[in-house]
C-alpha atoms as a PDB file:
ATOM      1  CA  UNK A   1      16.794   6.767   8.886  1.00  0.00           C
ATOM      2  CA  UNK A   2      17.331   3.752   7.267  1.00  0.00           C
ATOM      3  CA  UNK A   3      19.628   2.698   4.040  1.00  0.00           C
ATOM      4  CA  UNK A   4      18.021   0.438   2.267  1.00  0.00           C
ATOM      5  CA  UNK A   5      18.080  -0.636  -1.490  1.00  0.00           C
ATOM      6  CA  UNK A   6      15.256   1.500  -3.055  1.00  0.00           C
ATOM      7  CA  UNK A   7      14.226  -2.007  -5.663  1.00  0.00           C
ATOM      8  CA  UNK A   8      14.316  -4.516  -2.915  1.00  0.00           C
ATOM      9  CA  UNK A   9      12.346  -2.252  -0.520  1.00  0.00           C
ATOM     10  CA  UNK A  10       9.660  -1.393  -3.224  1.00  0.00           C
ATOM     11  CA  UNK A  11       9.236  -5.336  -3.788  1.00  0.00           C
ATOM     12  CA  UNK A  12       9.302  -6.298   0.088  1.00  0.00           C
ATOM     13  CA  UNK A  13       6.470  -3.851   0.583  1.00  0.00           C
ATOM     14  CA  UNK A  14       4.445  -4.333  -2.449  1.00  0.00           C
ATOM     15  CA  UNK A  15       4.414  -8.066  -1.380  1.00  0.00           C
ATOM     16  CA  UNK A  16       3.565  -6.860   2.098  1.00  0.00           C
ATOM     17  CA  UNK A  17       0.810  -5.058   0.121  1.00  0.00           C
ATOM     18  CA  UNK A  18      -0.645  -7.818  -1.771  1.00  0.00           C
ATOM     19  CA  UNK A  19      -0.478  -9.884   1.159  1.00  0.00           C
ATOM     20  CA  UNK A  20      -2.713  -7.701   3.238  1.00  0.00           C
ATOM     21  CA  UNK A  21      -5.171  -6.829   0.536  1.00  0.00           C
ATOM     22  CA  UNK A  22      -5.439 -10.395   0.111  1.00  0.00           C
ATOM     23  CA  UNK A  23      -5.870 -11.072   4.084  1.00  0.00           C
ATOM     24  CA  UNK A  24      -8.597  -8.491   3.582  1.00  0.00           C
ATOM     25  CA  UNK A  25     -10.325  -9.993   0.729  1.00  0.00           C
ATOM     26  CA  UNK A  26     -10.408 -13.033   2.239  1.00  0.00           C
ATOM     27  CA  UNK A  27     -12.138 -11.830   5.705  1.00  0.00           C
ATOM     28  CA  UNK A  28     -14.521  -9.679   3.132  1.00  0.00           C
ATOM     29  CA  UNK A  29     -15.455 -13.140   1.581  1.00  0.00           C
ATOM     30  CA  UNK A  30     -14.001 -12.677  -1.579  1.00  0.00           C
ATOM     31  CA  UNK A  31     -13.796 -15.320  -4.369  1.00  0.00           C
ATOM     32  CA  UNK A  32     -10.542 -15.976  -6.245  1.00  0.00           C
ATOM     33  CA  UNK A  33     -12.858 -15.892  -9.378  1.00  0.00           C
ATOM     34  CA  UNK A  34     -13.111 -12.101  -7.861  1.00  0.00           C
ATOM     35  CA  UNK A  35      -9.370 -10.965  -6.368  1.00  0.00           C
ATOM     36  CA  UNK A  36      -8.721  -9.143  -9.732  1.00  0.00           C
ATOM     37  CA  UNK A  37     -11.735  -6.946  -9.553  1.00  0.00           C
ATOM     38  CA  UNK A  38     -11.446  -6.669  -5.754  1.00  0.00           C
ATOM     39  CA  UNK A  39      -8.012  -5.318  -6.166  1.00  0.00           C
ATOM     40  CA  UNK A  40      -8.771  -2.784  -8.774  1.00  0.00           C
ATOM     41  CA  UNK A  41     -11.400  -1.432  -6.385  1.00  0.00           C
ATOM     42  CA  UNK A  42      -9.546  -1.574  -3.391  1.00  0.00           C
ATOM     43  CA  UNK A  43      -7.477   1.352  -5.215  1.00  0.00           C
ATOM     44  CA  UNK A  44     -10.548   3.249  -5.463  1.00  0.00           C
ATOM     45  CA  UNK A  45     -11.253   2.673  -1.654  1.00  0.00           C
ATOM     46  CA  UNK A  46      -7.808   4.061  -0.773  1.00  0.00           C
ATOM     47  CA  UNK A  47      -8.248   7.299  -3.410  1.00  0.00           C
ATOM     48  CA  UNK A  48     -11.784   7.588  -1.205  1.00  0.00           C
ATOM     49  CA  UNK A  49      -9.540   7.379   2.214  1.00  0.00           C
ATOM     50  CA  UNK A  50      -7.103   9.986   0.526  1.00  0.00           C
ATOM     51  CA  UNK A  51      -9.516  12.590  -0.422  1.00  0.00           C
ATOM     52  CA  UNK A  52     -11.472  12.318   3.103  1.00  0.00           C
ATOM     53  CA  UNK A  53      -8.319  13.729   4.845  1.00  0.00           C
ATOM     54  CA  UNK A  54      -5.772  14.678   2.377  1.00  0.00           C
ATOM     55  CA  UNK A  55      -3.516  16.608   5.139  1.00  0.00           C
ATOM     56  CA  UNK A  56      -3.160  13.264   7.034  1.00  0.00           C
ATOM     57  CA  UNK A  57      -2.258  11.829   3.494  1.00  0.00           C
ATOM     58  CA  UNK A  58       0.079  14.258   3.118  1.00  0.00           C
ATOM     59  CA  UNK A  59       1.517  13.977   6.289  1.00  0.00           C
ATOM     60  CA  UNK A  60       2.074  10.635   6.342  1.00  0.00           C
ATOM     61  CA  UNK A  61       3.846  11.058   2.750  1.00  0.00           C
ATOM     62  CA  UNK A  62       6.099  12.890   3.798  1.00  0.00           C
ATOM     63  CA  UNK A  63       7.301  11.089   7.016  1.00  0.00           C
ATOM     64  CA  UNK A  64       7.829   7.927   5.159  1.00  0.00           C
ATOM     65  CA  UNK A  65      10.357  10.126   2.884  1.00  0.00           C
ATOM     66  CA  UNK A  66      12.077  11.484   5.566  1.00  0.00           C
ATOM     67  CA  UNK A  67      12.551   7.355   6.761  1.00  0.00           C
ATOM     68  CA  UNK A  68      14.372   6.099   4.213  1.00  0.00           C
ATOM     69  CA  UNK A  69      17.957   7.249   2.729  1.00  0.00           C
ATOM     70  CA  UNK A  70      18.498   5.022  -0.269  1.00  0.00           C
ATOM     71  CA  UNK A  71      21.801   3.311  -1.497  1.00  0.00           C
ATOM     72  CA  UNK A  72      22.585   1.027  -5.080  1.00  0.00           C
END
C-alpha cells in the first residue's frame, strides 16, 4: 500500500492518461484538428471494453483501491 496525496496522484495519472491517449492517437493517425473528437470517443471505446467484461472491470477496481492509502 502506498500513501500518497490523493490531488497529486489524480493529476500524475490523468497526465499519464492524456499522454497515452495521445501516443495512441498519434500511431492511429490522428490529426490535431481531430484530438478533441478522438478523445471524446476514446471514452466510448473504454465504456465498450467495460461492458465486454465487467467482472474484470470490477476486479481491477477494486485492486487499485486496495493500493492506495491516502494522506493531506
Amino acid at each position: 500500500m502506498k500513501e500518497v496525496h490523493k490531488a497529486d496522484q489524480i493529476k500524475m495519472i490523468l497526465a499519464l492518461t492524456l499522454g497515452n491517449c495521445t501516443t495512441l492517437a498519434a500511431l492511429e493517425g490522428v490529426e490535431s484538428d481531430d484530438l478533441q473528437g478522438y478523445m471524446v470517443d476514446m471514452g466510448e471505446r473504454l465504456r465498450i471494453e467495460i461492458q465486454a467484461d465487467p467482472e474484470r472491470a470490477a476486479n481491477k477496481l477494486s485492486k487499485a483501491k486496495e493500493r492506495y492509502r491516502f494522506v493531506g
